[in-house]
Protein backbone atom coordinates (compact mmCIF):
# COMPACT_ATOMS: atom_id res chain seq x y z
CA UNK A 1 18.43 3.62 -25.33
CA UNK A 2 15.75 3.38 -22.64
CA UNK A 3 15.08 6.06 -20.41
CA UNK A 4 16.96 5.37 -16.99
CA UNK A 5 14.11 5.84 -14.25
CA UNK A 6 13.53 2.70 -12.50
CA UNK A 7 12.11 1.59 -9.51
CA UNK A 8 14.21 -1.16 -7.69
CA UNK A 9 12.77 -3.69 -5.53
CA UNK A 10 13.74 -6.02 -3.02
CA UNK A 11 12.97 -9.31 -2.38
CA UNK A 12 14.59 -9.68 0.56
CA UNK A 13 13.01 -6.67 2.71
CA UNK A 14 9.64 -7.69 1.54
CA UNK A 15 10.29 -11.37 3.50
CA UNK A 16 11.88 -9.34 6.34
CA UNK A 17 9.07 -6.93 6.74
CA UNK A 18 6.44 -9.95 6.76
CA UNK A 19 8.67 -11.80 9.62
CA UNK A 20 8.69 -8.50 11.73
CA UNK A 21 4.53 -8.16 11.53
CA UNK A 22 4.61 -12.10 12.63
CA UNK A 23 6.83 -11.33 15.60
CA UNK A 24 4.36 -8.83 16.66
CA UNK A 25 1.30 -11.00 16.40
CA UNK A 26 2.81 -14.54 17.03
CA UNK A 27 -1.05 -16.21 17.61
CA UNK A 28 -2.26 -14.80 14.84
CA UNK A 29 -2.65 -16.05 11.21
CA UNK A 30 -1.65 -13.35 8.38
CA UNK A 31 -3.64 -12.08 5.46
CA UNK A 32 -1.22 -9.99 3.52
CA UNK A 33 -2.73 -7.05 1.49
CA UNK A 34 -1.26 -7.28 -1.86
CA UNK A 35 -3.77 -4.68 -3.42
CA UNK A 36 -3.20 -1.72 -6.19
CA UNK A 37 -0.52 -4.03 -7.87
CA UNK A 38 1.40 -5.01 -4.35
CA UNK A 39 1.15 -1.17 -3.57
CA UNK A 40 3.26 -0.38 -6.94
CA UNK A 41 5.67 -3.02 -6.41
CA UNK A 42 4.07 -6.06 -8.72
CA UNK A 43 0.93 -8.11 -7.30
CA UNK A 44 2.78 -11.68 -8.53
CA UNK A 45 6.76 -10.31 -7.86
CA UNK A 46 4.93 -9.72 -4.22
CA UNK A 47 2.91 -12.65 -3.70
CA UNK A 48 5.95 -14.57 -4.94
CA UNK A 49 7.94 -13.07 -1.96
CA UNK A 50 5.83 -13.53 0.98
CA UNK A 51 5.10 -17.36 0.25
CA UNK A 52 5.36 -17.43 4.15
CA UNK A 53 1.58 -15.58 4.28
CA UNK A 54 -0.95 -17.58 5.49
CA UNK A 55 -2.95 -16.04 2.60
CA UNK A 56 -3.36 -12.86 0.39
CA UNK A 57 -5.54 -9.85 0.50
CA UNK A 58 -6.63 -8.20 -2.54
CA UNK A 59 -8.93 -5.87 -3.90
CA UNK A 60 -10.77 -7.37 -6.46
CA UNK A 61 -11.57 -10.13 -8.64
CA UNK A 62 -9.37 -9.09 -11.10
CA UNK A 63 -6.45 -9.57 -9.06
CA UNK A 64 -7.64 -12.79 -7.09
CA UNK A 65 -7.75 -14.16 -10.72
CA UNK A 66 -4.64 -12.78 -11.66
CA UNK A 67 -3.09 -14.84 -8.37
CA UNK A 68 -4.78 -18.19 -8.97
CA UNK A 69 -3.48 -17.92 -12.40
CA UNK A 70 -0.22 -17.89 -12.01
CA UNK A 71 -0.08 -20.94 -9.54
CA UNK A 72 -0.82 -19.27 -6.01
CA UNK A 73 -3.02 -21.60 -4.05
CA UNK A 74 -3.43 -19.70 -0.55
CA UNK A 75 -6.54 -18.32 0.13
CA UNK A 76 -7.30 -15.14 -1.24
CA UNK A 77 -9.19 -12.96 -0.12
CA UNK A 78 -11.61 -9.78 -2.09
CA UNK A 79 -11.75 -7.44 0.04
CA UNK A 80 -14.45 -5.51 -1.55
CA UNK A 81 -16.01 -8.16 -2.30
CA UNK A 82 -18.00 -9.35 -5.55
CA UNK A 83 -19.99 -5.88 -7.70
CA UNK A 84 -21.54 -8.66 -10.09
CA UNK A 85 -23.60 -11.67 -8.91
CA UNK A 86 -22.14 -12.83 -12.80
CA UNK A 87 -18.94 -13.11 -10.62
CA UNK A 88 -20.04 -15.73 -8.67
CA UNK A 89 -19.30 -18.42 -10.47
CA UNK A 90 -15.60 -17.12 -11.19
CA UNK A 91 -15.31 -16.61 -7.40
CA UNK A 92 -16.27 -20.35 -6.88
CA UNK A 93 -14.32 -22.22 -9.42
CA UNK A 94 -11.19 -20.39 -8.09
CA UNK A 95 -11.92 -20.69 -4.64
CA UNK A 96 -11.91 -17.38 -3.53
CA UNK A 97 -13.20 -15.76 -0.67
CA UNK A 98 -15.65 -13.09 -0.68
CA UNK A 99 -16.16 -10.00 1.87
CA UNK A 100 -19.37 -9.80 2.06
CA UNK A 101 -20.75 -5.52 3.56
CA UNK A 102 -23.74 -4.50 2.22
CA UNK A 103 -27.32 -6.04 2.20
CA UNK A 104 -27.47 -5.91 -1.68
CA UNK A 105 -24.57 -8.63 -1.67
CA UNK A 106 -26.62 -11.23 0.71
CA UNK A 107 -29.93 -10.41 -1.97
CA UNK A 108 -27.62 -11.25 -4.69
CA UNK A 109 -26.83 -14.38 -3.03
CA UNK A 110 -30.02 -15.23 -2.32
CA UNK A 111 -31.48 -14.66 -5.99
CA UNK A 112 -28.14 -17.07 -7.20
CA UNK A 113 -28.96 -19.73 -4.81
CA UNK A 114 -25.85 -19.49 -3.32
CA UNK A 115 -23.43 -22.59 -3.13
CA UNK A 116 -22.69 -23.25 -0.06
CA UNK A 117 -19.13 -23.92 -0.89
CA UNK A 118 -18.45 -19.84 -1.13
CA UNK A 119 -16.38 -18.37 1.53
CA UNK A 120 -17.10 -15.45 2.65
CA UNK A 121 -15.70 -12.81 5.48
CA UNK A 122 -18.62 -10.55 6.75
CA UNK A 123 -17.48 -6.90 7.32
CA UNK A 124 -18.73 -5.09 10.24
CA UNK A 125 -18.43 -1.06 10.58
CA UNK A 126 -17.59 -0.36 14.04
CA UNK A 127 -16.33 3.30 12.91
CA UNK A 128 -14.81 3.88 10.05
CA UNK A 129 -18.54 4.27 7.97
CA UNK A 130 -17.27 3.29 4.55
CA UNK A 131 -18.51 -0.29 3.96
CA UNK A 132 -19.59 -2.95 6.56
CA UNK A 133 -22.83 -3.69 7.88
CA UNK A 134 -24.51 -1.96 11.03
CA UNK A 135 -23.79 -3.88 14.45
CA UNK A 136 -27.42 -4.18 14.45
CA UNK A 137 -27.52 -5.69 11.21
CA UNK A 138 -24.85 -8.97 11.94
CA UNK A 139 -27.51 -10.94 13.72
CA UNK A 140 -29.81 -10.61 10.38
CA UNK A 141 -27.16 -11.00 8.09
CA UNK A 142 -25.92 -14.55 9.94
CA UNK A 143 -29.58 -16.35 10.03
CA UNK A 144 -29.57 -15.41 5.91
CA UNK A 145 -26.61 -16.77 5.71
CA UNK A 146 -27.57 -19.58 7.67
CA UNK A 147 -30.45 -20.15 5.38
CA UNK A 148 -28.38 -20.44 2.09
CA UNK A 149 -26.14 -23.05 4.24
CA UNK A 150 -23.20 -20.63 4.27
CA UNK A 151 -20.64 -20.29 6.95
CA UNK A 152 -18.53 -17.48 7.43
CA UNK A 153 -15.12 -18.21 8.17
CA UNK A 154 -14.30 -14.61 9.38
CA UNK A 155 -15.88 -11.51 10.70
CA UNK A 156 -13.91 -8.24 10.33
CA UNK A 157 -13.44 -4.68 10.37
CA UNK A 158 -11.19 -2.22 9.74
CA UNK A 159 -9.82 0.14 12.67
CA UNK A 160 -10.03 3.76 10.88
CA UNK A 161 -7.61 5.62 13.74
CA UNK A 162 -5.00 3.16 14.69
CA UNK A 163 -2.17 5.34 13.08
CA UNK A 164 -2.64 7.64 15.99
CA UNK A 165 -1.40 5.79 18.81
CA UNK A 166 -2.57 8.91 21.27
CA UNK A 167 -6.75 8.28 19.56
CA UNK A 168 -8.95 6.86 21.94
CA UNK A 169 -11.10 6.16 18.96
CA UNK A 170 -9.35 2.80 18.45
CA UNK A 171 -10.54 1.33 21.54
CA UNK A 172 -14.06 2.56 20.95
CA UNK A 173 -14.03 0.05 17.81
CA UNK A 174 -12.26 -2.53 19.50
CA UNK A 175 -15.23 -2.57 22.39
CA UNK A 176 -17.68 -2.19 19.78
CA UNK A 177 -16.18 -5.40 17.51
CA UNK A 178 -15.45 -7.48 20.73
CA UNK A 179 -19.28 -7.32 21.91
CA UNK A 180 -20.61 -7.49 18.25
CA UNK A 181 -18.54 -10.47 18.02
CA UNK A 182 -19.28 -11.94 21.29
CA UNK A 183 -22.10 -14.44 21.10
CA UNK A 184 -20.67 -15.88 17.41
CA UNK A 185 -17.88 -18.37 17.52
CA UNK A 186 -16.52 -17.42 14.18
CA UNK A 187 -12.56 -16.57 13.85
CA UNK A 188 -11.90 -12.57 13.74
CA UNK A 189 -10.04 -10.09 11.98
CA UNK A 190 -9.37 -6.32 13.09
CA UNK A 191 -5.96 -5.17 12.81
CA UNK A 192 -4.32 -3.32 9.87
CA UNK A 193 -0.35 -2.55 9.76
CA UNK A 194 -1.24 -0.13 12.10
CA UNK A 195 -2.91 -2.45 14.39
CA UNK A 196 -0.55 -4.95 14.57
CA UNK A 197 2.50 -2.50 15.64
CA UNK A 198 0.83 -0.54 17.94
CA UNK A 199 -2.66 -2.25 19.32
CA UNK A 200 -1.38 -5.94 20.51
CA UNK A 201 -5.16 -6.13 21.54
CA UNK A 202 -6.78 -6.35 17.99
CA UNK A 203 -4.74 -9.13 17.21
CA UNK A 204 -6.98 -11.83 17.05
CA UNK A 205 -6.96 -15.00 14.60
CA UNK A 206 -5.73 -12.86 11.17
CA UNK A 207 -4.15 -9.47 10.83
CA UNK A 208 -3.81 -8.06 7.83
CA UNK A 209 -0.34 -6.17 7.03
CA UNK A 210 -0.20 -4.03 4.47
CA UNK A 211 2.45 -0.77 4.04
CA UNK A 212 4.28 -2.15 6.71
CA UNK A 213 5.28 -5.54 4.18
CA UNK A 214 6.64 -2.64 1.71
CA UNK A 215 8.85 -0.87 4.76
CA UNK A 216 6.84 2.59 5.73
CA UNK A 217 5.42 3.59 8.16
CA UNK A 218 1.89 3.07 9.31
CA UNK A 219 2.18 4.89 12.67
CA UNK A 220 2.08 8.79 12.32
CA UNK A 221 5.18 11.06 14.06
CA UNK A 222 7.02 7.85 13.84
CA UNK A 223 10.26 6.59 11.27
CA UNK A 224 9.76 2.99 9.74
CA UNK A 225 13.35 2.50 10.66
CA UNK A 226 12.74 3.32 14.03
CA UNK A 227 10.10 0.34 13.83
CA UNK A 228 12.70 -2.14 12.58
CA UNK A 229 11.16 -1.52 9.07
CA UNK A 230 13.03 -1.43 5.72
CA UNK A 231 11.92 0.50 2.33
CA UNK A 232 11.78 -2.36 0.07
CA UNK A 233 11.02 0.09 -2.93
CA UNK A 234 13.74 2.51 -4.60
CA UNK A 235 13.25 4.80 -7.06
CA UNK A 236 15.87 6.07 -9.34
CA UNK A 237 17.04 7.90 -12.02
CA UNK A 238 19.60 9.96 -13.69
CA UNK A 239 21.06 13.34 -14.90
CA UNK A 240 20.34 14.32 -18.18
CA UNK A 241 21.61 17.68 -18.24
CA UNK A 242 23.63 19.94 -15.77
CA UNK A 243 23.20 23.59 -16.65
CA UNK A 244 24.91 26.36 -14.99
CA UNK A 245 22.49 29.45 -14.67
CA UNK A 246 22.46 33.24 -13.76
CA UNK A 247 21.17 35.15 -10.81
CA UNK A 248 17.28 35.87 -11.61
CA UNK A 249 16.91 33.08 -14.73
CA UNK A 250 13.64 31.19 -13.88
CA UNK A 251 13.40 27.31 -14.22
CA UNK A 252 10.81 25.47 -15.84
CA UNK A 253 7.13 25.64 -16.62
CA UNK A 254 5.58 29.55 -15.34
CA UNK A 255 8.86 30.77 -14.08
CA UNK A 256 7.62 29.52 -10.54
CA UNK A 257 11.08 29.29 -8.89
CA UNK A 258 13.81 32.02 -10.06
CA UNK A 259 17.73 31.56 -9.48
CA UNK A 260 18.81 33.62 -6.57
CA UNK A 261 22.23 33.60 -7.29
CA UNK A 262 24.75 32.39 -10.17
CA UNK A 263 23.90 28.45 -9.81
CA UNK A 264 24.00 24.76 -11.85
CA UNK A 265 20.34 22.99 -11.82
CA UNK A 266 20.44 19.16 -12.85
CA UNK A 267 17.88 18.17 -15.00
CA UNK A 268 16.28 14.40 -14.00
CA UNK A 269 15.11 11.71 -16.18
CA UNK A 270 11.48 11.54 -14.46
CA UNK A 271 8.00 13.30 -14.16
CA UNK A 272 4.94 12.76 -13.31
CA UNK A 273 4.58 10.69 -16.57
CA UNK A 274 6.49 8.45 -14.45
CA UNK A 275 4.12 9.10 -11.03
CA UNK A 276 6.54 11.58 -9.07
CA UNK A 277 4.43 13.97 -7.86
CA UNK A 278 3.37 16.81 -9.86
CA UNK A 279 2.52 18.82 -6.64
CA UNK A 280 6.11 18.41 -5.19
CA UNK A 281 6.93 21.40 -3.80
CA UNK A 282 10.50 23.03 -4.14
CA UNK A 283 12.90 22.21 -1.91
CA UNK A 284 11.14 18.65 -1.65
CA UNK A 285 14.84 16.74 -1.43
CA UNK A 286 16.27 13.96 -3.62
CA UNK A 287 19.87 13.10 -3.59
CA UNK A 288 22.44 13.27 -6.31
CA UNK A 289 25.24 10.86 -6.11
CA UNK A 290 24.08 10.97 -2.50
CA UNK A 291 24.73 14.70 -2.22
CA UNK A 292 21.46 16.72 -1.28
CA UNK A 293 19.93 18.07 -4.02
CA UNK A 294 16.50 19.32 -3.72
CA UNK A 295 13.96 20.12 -6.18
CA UNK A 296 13.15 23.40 -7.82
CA UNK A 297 10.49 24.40 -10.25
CA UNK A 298 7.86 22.58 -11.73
CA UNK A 299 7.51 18.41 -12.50
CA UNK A 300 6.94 17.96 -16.03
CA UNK A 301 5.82 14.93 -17.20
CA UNK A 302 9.44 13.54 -18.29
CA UNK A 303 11.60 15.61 -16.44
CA UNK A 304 12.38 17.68 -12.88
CA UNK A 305 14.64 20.10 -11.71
CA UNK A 306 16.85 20.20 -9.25
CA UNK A 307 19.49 22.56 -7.12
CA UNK A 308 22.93 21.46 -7.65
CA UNK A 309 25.05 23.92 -4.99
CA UNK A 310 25.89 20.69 -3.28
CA UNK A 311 27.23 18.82 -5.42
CA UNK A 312 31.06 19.49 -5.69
CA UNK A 313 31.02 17.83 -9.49
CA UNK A 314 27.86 16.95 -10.87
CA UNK A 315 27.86 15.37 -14.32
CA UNK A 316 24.93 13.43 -16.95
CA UNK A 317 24.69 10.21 -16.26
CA UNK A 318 25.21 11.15 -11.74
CA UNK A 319 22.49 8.70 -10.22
CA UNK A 320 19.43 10.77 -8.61
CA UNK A 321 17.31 9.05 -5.78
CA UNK A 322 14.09 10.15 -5.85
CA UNK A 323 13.20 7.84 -2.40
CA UNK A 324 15.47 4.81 -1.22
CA UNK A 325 16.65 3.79 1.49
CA UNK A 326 18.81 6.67 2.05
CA UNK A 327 16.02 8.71 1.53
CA UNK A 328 12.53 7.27 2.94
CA UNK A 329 9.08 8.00 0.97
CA UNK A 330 7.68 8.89 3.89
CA UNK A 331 9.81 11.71 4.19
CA UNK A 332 8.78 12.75 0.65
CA UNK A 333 5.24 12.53 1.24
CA UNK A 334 5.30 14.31 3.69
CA UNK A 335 7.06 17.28 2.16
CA UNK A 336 4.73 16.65 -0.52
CA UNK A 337 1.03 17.48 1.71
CA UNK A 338 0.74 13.50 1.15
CA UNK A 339 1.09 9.58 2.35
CA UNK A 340 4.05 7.29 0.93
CA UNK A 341 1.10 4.86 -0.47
CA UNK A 342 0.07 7.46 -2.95
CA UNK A 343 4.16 7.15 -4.12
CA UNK A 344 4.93 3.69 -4.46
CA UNK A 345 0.70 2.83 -5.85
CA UNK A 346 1.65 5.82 -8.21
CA UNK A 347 4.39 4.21 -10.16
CA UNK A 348 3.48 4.01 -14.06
CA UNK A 349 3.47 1.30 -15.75
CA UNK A 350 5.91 2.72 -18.19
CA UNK A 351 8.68 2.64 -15.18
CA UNK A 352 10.31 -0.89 -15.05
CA UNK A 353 10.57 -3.21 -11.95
CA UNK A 354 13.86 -4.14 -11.20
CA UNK A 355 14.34 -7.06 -8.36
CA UNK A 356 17.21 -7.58 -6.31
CA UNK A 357 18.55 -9.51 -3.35
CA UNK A 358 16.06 -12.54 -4.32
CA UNK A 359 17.89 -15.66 -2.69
């Protein structure tokens, strides 16, 4: 018999989550970021879902590829753009569109004699210094594009603050984009998740949701549910073992957390092996048969630990959440020192994908 960790996805909140980032950006088109595998949830069970995109977002080539392979016909869009100038011809016969950052990308194109069929996005860093070219540098970059015949049919950027609705830093990037922007008539992209719930003014012609399609929370000190969000992501398990234990035994690997009393501790089908985090600290909660039960001692790779005091009966085979909708990632990031994207991206492949509510 199969181990019983699962993660459980649905369908449903993924198409509700999309409608809620087009209610808050009605004029705008939307790119939805499907990266890192749909964030853990499954690039094609994703892209099957949120048919209503105007197009998809990935990361690579790799997964642009993936998507025109199995019949999706939207634009796509790698966000990284193309490492390989060998790539090019891929990118074409699939019609995918290219972000194009650094200068070494426009000499690749202009050593290929690019077609000028390509689409490309250019990427402009108006803050967040990680790729994009130099405001100084867009002027350049469009009369080499020019030269090759290409047309861009987006400039972007990517707002590195926007979580922080209190960061003035936002509307520095936002000035800086609008005048870099200014004297091209090209259609514009600015706004993350982030954007899009809490800075109406980076709208423009394409946002680009991402966590917010999978239900947490891009704005920090603030609930998803409180945003009209819903977790579409559970993850699950079961009781393997329910031990009752004495005053002063230690549980699991280095004795790190010792029983202060006569106590039962649930063993859970699911480690890191599985991507729960390894750094979880005790007392990071899960629920048992939707009794609190939080964790204590170290994640192994197959199996956790946790405090069974209240639970009136537990017994193998009691259903543990590990996050739900009950009990929000966020919350168990957060515990955890991290973000909810490093939970659901972190999901093994060994774990299967369940999908529910699909009608």
């Amino acid at each position: 018999m199969s181990r019983p960790v699962r993660a459980i996805i649905d369908i449903a909140t993924l198409r509700q989550n999309l409608r809620l980032a087009k209610h808050h950006a009605p004029k705008s088109r939307v790119m939805a970021v499907i990266k890192a595998n749909g964030y853990g949830h499954g690039l094609l069970r994703v892209a099957n879902a949120l048919g209503d995109a105007d197009g998809f977002a990935v990361a690579d080539i790799d997964e642009g590829l993936a998507l025109r392979q199995a019949g999706h016909r939207k634009p796509i869009c790698l966000l990284t753009g193309f490492h390989d100038p060998a790539d090019l011809n891929e990118v074409l016969h699939h019609d995918l569109t290219v972000v194009l950052h650094s200068m070494h990308q426009i000499d690749a194109l202009e050593s290929a004699g690019a077609n000028q069929s390509l689409r490309v996005w250019v990427k402009i860093d108006t803050g967040m210094h990680r790729v994009g070219f130099a405001l100084e540098e867009l002027d350049e970059v469009l009369r080499r594009l020019s030269q090759l015949s290409l047309v861009p049919t987006c400039l972007m950027s990517h707002l590195a603050n926007a979580d922080d609705r209190d960061d003035p830093y936002t509307c520095d990037q936002l000035e800086k984009f609008q005048a870099c922007c200014q004297s091209h008539p090209y259609p514009r992209s600015l706004a993350n998740s982030a954007g899009i719930m809490a800075w109406k003014e980076t709208h423009f012609d394409w946002v680009r949701p991402g966590i917010m399609l999978y239900g947490l929370t891009p704005l920090l000190g603030c609930d998803a549910r409180e945003l009209g969000l819903r977790q579409a992501m559970s993850f699950e398990s079961r009781l393997i073992a329910v031990k009752p234990l004495q005053a002063g035994d230690p549980v699991g690997y280095g004795g790190d957390w010792v029983c202060p009393e006569s106590m039962v501790v649930g063993v859970v089908a699911c480690g890191y092996g599985d991507g729960y985090l390894r750094h979880a600290p005790s007392g990071t909660p899960l629920l048992v048969d939707q009794h609190p039960a939080p964790l204590v001692g170290r994640v192994s790779m197959d199996m956790l630990t946790v405090d069974l005091r209240n639970h009136p009966r537990p017994r193998v085979g009691d259903r543990v959440t590990l996050w739900g909708m009950s009990l929000p990632a966020d919350e168990i990031a957060q515990r955890a020192g991290t973000i909810a994207y490093e939970l659901v991206c972190g999901i093994t492949p060994r774990v299967p994908r369940l999908e529910v509510n699909q009608s």
